[in-house]
PDB file of N, CA and C in Angstrom:
ATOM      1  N   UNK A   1      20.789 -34.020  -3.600  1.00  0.00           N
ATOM      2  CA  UNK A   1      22.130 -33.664  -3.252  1.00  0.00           C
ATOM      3  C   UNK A   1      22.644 -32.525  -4.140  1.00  0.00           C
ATOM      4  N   UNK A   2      22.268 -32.521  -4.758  1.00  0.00           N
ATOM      5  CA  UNK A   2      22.657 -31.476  -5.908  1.00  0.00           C
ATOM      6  C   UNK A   2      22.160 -30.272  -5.848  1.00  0.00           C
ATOM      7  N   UNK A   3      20.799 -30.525  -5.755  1.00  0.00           N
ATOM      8  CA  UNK A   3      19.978 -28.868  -5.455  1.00  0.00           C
ATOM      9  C   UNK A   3      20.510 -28.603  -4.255  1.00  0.00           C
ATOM     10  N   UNK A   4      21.229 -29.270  -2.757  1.00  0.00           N
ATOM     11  CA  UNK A   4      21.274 -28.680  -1.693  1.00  0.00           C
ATOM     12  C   UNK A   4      22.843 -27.767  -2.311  1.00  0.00           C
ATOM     13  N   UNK A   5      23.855 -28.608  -2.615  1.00  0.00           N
ATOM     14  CA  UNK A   5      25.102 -28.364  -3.542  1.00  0.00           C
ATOM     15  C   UNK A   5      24.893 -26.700  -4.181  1.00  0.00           C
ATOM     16  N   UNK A   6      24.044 -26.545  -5.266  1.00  0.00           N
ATOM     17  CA  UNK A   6      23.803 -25.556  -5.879  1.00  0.00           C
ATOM     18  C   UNK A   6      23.549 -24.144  -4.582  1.00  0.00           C
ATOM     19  N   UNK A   7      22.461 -24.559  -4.139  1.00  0.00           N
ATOM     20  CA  UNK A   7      21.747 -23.841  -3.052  1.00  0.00           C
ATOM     21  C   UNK A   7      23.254 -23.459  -2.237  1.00  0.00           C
ATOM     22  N   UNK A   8      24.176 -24.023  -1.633  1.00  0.00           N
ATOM     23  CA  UNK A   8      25.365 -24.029  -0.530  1.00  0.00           C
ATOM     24  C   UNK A   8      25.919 -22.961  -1.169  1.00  0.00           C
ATOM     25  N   UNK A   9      26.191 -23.024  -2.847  1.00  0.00           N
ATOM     26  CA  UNK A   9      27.208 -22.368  -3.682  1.00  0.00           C
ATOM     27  C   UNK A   9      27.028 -21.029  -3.949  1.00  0.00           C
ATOM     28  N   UNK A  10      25.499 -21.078  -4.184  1.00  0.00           N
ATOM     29  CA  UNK A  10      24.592 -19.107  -4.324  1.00  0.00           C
ATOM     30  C   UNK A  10      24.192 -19.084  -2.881  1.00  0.00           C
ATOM     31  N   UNK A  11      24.247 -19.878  -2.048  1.00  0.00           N
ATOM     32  CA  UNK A  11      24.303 -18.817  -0.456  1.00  0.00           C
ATOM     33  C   UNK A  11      25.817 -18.147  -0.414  1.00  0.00           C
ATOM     34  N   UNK A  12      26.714 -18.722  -0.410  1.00  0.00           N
ATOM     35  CA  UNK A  12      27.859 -18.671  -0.165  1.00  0.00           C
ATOM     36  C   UNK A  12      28.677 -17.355  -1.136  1.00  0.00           C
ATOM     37  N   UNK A  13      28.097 -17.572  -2.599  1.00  0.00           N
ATOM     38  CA  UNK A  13      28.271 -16.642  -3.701  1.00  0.00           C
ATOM     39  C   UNK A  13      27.426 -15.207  -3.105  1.00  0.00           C
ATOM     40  N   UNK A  14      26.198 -15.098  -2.548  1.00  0.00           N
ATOM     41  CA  UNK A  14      25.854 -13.844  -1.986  1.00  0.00           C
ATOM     42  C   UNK A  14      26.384 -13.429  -1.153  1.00  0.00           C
ATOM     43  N   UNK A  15      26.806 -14.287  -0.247  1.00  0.00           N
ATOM     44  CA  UNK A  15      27.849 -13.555   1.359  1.00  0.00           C
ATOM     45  C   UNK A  15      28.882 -13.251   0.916  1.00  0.00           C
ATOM     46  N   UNK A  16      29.621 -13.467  -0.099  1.00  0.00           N
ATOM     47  CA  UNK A  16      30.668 -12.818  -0.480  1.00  0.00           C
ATOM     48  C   UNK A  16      30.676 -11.357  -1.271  1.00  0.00           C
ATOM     49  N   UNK A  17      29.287 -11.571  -1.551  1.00  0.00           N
ATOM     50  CA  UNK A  17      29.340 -10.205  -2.415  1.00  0.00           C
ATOM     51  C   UNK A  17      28.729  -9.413  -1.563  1.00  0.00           C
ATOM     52  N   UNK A  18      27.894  -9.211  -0.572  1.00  0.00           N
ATOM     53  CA  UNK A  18      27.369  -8.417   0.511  1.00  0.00           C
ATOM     54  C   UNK A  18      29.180  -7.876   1.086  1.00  0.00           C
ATOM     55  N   UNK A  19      29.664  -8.201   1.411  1.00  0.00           N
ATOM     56  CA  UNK A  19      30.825  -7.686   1.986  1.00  0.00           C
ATOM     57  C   UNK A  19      32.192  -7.246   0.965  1.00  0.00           C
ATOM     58  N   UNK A  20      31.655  -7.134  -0.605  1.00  0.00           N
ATOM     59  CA  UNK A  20      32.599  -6.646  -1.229  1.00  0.00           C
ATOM     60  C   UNK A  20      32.729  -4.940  -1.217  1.00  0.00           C
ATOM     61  N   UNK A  21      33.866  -4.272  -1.563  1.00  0.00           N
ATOM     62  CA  UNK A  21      33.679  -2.999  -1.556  1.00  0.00           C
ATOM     63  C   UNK A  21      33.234  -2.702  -2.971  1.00  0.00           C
ATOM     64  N   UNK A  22      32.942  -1.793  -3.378  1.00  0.00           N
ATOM     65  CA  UNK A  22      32.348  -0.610  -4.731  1.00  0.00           C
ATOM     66  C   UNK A  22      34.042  -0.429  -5.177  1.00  0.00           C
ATOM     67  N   UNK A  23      34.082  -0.455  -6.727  1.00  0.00           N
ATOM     68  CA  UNK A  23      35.424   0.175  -7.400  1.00  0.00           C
ATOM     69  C   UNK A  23      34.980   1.161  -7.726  1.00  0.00           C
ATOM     70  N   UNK A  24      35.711   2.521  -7.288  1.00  0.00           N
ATOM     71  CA  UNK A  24      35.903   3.584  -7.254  1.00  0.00           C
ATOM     72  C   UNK A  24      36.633   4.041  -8.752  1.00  0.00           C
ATOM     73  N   UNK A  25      35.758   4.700  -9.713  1.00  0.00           N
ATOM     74  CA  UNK A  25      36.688   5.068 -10.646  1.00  0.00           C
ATOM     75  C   UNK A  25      37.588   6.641 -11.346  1.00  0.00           C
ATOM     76  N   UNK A  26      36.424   7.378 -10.591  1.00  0.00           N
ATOM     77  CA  UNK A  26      37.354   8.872 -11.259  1.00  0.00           C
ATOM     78  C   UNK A  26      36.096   9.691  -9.939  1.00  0.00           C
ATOM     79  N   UNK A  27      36.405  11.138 -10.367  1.00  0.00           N
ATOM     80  CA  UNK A  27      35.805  11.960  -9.578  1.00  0.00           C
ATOM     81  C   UNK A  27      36.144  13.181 -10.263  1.00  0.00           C
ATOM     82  N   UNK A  28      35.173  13.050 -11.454  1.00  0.00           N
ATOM     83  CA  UNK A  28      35.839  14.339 -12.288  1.00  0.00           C
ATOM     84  C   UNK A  28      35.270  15.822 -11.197  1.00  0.00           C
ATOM     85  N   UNK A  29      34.145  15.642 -10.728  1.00  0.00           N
ATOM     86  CA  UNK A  29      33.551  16.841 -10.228  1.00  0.00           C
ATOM     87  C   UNK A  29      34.204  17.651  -9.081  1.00  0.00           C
ATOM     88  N   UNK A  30      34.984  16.134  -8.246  1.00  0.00           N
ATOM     89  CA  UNK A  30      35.706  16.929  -7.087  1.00  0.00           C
ATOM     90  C   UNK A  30      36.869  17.514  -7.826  1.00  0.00           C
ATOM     91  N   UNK A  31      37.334  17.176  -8.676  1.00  0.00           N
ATOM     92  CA  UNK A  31      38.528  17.531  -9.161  1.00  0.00           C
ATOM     93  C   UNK A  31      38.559  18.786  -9.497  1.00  0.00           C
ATOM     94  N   UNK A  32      37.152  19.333 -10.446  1.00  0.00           N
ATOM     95  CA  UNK A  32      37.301  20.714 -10.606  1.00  0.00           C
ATOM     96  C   UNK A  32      37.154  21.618  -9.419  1.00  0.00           C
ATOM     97  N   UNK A  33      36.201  21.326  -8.584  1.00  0.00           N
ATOM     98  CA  UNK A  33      35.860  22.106  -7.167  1.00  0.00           C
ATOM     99  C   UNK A  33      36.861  22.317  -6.638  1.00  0.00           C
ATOM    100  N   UNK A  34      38.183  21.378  -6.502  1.00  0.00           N
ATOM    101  CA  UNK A  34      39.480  21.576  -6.064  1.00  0.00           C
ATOM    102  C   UNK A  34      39.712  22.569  -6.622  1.00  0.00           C
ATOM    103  N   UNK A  35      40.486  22.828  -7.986  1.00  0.00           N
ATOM    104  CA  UNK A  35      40.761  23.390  -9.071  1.00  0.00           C
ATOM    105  C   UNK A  35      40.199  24.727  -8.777  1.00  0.00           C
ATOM    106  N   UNK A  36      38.892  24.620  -8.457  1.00  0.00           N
ATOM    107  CA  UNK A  36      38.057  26.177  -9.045  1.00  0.00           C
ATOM    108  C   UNK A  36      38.612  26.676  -7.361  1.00  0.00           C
ATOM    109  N   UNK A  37      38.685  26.122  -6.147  1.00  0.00           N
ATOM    110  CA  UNK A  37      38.974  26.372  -4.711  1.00  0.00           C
ATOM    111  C   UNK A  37      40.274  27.036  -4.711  1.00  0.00           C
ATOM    112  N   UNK A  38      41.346  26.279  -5.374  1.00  0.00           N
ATOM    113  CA  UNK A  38      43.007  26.669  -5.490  1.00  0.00           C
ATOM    114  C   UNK A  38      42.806  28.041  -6.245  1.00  0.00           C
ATOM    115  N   UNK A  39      41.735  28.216  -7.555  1.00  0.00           N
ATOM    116  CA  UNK A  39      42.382  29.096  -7.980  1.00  0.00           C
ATOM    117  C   UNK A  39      41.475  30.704  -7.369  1.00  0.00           C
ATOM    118  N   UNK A  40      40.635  30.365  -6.788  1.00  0.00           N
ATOM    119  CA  UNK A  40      39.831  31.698  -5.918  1.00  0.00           C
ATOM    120  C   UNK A  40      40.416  31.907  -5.086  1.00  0.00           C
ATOM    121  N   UNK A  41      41.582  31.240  -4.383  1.00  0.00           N
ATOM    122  CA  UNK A  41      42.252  31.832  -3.213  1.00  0.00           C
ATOM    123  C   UNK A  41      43.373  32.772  -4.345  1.00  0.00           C
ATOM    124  N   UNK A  42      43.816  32.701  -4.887  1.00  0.00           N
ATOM    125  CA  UNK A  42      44.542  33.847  -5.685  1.00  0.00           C
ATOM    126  C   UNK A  42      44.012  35.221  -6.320  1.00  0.00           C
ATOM    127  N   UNK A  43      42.848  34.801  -6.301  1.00  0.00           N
ATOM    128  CA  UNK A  43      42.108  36.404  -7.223  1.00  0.00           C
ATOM    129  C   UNK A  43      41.143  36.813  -5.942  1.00  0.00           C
ATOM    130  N   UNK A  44      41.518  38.281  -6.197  1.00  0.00           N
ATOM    131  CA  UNK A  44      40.263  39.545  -5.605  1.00  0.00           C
ATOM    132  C   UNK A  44      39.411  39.878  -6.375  1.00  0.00           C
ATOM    133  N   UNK A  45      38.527  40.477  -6.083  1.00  0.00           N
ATOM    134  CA  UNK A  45      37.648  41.194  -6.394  1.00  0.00           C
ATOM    135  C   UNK A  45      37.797  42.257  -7.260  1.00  0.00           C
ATOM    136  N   UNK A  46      37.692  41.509  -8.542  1.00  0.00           N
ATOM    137  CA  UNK A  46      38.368  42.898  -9.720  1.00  0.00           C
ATOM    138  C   UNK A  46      38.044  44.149  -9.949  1.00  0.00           C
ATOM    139  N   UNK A  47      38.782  44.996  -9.946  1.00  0.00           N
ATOM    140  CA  UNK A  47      38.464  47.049 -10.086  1.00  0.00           C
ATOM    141  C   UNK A  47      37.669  46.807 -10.939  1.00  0.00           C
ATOM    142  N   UNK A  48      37.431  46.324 -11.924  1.00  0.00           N
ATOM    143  CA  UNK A  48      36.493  46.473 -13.029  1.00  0.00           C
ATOM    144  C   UNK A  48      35.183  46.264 -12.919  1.00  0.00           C
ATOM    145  N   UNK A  49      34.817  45.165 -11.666  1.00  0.00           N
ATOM    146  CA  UNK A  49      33.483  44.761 -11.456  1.00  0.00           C
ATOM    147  C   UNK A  49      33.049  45.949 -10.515  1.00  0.00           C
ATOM    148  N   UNK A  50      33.929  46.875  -9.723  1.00  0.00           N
ATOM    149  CA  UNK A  50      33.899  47.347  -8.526  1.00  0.00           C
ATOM    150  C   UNK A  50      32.752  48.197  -8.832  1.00  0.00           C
ATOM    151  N   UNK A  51      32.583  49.479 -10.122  1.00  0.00           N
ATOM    152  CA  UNK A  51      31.583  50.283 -10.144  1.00  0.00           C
ATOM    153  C   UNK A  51      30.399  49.905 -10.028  1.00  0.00           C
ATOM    154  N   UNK A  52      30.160  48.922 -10.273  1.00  0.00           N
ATOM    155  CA  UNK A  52      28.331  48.351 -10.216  1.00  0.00           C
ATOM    156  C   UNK A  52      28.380  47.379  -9.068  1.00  0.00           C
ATOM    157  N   UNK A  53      29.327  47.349  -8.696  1.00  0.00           N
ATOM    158  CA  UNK A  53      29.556  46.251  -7.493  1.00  0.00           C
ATOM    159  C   UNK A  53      28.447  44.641  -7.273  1.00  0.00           C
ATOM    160  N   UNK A  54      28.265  44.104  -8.753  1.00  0.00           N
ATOM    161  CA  UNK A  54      27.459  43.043  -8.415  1.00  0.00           C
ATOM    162  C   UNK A  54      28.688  41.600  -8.868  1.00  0.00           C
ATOM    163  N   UNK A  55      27.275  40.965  -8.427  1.00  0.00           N
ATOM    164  CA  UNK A  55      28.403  39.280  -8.749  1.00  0.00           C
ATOM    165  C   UNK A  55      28.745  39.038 -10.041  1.00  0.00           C
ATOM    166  N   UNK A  56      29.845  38.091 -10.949  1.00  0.00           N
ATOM    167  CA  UNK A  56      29.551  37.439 -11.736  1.00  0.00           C
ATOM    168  C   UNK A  56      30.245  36.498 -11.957  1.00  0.00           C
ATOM    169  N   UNK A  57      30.472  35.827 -13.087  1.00  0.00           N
ATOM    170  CA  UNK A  57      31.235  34.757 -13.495  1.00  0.00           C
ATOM    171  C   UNK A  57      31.916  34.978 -14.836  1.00  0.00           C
ATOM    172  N   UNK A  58      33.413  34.451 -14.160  1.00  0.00           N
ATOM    173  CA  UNK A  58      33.813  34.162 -15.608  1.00  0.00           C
ATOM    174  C   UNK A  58      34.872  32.946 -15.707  1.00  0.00           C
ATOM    175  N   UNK A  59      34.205  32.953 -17.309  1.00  0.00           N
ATOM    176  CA  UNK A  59      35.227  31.160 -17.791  1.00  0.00           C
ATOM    177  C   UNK A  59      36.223  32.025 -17.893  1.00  0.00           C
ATOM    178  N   UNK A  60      37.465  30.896 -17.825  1.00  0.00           N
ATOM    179  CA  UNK A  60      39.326  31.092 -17.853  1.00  0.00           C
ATOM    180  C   UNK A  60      39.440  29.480 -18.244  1.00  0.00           C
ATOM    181  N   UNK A  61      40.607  29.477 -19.063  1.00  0.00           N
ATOM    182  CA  UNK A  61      40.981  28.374 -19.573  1.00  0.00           C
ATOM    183  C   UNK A  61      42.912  28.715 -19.637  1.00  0.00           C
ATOM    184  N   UNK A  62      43.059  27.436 -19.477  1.00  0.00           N
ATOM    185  CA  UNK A  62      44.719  27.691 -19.152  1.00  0.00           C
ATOM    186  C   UNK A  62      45.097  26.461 -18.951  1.00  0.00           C
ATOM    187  N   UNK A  63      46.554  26.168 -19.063  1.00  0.00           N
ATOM    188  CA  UNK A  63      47.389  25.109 -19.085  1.00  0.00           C
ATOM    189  C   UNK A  63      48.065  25.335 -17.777  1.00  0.00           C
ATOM    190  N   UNK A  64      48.814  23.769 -17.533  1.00  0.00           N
ATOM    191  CA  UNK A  64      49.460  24.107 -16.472  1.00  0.00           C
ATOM    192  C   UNK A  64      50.907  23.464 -16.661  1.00  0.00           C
ATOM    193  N   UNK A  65      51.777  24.245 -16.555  1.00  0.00           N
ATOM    194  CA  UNK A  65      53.250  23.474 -16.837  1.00  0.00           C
ATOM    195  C   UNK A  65      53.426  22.405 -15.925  1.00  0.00           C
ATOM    196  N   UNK A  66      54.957  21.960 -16.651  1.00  0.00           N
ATOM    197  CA  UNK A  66      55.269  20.525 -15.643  1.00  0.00           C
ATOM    198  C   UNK A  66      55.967  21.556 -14.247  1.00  0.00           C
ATOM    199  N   UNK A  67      56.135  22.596 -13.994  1.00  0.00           N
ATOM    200  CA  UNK A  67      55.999  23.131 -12.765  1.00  0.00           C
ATOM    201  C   UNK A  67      55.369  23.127 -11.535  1.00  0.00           C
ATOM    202  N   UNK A  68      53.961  23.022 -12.413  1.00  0.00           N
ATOM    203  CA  UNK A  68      52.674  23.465 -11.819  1.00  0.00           C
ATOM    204  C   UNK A  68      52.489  24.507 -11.655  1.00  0.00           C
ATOM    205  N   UNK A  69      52.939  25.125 -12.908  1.00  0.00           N
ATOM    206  CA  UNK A  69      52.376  26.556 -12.646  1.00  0.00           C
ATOM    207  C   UNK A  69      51.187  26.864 -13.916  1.00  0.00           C
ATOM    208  N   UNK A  70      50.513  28.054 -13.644  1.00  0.00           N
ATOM    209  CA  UNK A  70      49.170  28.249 -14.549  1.00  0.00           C
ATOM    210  C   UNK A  70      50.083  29.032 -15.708  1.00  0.00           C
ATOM    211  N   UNK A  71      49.683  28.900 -16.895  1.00  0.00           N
ATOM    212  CA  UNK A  71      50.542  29.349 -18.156  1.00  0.00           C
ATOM    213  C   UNK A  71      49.388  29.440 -19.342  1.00  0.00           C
ATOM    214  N   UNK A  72      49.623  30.413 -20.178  1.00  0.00           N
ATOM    215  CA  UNK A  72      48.937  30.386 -21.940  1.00  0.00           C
ATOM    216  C   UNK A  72      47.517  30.681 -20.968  1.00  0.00           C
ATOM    217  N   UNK A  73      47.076  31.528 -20.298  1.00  0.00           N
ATOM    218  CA  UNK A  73      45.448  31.837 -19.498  1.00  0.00           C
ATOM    219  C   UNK A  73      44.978  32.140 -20.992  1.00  0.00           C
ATOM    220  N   UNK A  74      43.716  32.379 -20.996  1.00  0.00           N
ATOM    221  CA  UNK A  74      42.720  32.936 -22.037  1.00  0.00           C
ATOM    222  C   UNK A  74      41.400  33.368 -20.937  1.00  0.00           C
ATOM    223  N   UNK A  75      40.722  34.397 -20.516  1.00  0.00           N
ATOM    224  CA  UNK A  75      39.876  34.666 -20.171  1.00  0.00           C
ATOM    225  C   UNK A  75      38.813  35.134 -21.065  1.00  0.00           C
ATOM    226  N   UNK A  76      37.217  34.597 -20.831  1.00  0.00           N
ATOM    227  CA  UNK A  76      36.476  34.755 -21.941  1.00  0.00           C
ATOM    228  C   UNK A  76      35.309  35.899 -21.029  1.00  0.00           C
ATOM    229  N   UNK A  77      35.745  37.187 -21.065  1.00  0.00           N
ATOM    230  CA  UNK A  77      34.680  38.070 -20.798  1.00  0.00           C
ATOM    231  C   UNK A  77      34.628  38.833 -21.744  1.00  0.00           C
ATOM    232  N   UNK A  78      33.818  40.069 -22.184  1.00  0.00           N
ATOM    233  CA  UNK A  78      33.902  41.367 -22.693  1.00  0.00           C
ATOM    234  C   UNK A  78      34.395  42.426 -22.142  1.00  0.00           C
ATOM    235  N   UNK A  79      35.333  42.441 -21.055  1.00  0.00           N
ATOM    236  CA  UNK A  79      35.439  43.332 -20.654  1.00  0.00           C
ATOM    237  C   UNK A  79      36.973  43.360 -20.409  1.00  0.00           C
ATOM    238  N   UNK A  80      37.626  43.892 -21.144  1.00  0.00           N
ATOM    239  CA  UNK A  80      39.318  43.854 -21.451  1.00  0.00           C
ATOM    240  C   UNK A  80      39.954  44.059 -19.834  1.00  0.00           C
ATOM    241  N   UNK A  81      39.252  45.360 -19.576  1.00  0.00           N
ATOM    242  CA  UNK A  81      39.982  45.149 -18.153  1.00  0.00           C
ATOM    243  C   UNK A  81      39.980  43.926 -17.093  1.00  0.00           C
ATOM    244  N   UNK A  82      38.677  43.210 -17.097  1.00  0.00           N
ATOM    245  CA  UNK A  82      39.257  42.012 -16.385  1.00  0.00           C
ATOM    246  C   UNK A  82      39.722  41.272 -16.689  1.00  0.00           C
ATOM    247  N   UNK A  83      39.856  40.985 -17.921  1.00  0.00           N
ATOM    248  CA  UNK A  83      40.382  39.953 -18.426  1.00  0.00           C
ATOM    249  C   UNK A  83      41.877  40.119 -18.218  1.00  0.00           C
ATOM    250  N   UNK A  84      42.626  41.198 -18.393  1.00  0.00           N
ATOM    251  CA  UNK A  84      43.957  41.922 -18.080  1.00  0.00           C
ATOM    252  C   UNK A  84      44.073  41.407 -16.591  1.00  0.00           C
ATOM    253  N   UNK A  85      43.383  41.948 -15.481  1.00  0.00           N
ATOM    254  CA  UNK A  85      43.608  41.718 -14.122  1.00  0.00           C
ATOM    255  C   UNK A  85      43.695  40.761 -13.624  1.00  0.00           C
ATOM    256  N   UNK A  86      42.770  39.374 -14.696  1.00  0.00           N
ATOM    257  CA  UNK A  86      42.729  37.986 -13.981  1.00  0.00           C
ATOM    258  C   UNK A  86      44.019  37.444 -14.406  1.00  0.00           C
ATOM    259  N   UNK A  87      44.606  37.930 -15.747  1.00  0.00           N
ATOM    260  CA  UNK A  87      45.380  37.410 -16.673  1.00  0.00           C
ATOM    261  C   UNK A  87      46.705  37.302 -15.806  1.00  0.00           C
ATOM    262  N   UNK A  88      46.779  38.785 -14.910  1.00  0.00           N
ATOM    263  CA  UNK A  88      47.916  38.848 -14.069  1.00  0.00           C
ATOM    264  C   UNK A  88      47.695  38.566 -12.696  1.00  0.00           C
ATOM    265  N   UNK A  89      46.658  38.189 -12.373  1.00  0.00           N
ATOM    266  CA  UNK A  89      46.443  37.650 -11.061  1.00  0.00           C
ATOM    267  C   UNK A  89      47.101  36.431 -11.153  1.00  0.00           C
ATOM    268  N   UNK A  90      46.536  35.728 -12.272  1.00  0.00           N
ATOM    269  CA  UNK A  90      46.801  34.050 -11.952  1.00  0.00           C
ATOM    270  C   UNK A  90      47.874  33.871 -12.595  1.00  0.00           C
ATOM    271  N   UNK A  91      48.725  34.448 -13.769  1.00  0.00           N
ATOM    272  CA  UNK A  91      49.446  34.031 -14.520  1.00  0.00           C
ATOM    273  C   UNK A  91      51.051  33.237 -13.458  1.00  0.00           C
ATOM    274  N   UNK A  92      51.172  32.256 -13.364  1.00  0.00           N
ATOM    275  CA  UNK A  92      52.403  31.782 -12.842  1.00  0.00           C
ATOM    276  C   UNK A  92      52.397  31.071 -11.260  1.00  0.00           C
ATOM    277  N   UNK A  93      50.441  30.942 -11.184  1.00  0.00           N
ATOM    278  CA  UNK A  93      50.392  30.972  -9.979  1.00  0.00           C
ATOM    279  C   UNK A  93      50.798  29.141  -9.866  1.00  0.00           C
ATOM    280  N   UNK A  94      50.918  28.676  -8.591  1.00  0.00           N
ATOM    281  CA  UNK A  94      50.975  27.153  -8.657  1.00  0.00           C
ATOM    282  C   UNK A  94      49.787  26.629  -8.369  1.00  0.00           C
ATOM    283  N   UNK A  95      49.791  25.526  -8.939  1.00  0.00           N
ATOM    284  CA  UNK A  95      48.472  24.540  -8.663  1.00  0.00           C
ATOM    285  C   UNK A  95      48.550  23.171  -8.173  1.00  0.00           C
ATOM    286  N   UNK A  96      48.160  22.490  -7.118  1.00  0.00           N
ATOM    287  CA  UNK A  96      48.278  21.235  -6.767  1.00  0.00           C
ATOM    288  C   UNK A  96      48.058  20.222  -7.476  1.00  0.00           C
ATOM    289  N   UNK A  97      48.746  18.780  -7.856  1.00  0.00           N
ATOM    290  CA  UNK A  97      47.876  17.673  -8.268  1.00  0.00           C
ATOM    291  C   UNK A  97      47.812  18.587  -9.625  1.00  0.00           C
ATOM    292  N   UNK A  98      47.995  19.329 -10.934  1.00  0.00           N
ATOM    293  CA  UNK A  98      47.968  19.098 -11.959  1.00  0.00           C
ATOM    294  C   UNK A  98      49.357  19.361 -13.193  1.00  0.00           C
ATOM    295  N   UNK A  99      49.994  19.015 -12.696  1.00  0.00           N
ATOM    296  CA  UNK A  99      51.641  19.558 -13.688  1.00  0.00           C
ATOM    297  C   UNK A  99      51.601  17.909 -14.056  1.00  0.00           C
ATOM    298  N   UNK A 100      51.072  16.849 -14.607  1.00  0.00           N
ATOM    299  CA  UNK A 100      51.604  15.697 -14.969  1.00  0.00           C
ATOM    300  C   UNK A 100      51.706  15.696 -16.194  1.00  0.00           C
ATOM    301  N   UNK A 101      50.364  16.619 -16.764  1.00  0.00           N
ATOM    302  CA  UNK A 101      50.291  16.814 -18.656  1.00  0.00           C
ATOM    303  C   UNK A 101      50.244  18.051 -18.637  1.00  0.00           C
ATOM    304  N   UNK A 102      51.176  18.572 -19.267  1.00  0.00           N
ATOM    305  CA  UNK A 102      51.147  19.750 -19.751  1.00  0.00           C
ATOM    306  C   UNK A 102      50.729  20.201 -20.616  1.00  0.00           C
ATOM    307  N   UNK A 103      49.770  19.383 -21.429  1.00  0.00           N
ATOM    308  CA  UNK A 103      49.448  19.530 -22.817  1.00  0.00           C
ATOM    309  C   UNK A 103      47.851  19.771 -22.498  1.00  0.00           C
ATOM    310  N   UNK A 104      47.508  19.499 -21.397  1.00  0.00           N
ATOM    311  CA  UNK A 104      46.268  19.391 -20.670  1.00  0.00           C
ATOM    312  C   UNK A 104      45.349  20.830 -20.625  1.00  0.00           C
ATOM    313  N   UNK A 105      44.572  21.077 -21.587  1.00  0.00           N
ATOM    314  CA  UNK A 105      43.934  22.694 -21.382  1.00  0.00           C
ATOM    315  C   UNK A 105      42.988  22.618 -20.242  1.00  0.00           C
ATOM    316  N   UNK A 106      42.338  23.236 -19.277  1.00  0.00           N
ATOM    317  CA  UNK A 106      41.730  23.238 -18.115  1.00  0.00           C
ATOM    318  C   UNK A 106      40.885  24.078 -18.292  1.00  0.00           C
ATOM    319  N   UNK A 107      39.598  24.081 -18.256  1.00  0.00           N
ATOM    320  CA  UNK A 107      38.069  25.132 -18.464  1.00  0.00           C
ATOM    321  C   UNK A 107      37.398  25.314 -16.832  1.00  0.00           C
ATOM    322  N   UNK A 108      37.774  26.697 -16.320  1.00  0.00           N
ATOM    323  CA  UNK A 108      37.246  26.899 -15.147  1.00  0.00           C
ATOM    324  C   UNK A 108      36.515  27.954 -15.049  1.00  0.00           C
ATOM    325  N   UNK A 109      34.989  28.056 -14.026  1.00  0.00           N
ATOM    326  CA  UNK A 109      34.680  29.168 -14.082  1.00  0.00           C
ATOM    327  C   UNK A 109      34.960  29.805 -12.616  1.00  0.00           C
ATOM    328  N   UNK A 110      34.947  30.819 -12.476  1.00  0.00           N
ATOM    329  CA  UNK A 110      35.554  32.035 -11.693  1.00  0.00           C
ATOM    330  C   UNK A 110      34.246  32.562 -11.115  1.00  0.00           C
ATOM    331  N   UNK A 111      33.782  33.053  -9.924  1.00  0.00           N
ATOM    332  CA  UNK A 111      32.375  33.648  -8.854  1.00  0.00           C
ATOM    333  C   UNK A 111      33.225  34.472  -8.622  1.00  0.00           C
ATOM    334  N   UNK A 112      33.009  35.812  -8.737  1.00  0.00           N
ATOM    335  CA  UNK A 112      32.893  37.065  -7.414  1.00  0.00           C
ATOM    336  C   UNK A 112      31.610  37.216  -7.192  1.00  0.00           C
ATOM    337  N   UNK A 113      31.943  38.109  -5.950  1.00  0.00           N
ATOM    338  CA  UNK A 113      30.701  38.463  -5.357  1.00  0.00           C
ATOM    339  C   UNK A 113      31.564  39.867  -4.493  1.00  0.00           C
ATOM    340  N   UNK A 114      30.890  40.785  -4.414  1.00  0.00           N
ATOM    341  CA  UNK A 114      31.265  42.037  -4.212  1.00  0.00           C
ATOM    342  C   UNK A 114      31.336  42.029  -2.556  1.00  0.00           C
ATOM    343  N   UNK A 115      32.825  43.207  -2.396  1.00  0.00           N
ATOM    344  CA  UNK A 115      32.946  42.392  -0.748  1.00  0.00           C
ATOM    345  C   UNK A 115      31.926  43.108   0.449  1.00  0.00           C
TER     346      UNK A 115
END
């Protein structure tokens, strides 16, 4: 009676867990893809890359006010002029989903590709 008892309790204990859902806890990766998506719809194709006309990348790091706007940019290239052009591309732009911490620094990298 007992082993059938036990046996009733871990059948019963597996059918419940076959039909539980997964806890979902963060999604850091979509978060930046968002992030890096919002902020490529604001920037062109910088004059500076234009003479050699190839691709590249660059990191930008920046805060975002309780606005939601992009504020304090830092762009990390060698090349003053883009860094100037991105600086005023994005500076003030808005961003979805991140004005809750403002204290929050944000590390994104940036793709052109020549048009």
């Amino acid at each position: 009676m007992k082993k059938n008892f036990a046996l009733l309790m871990l059948v019963g204990f597996l059918a419940t867990q076959a039909y539980a859902a997964p806890i979902k806890t963060s999604r850091p990766k979509a978060t930046k893809a968002t992030l890096e998506n919002q902020l490529a719809k604001y920037v062109s194709y910088p004059d500076a890359l234009k003479p050699t006309q190839q691709a590249g990348v660059v990191v930008i790091q920046f805060k975002v006010n309780t606005a939601s706007e992009l504020c304090q940019l830092e762009v990390f290239s060698q090349n003053e002029q883009l860094n100037n052009t991105l600086i005023r591309q994005l500076t003030g732009k808005k961003i979805n989903g991140y004005g809750s911490d403002s204290g929050e620094v944000h590390t994104v990298r940036l793709r052109f590709q020549p048009d």
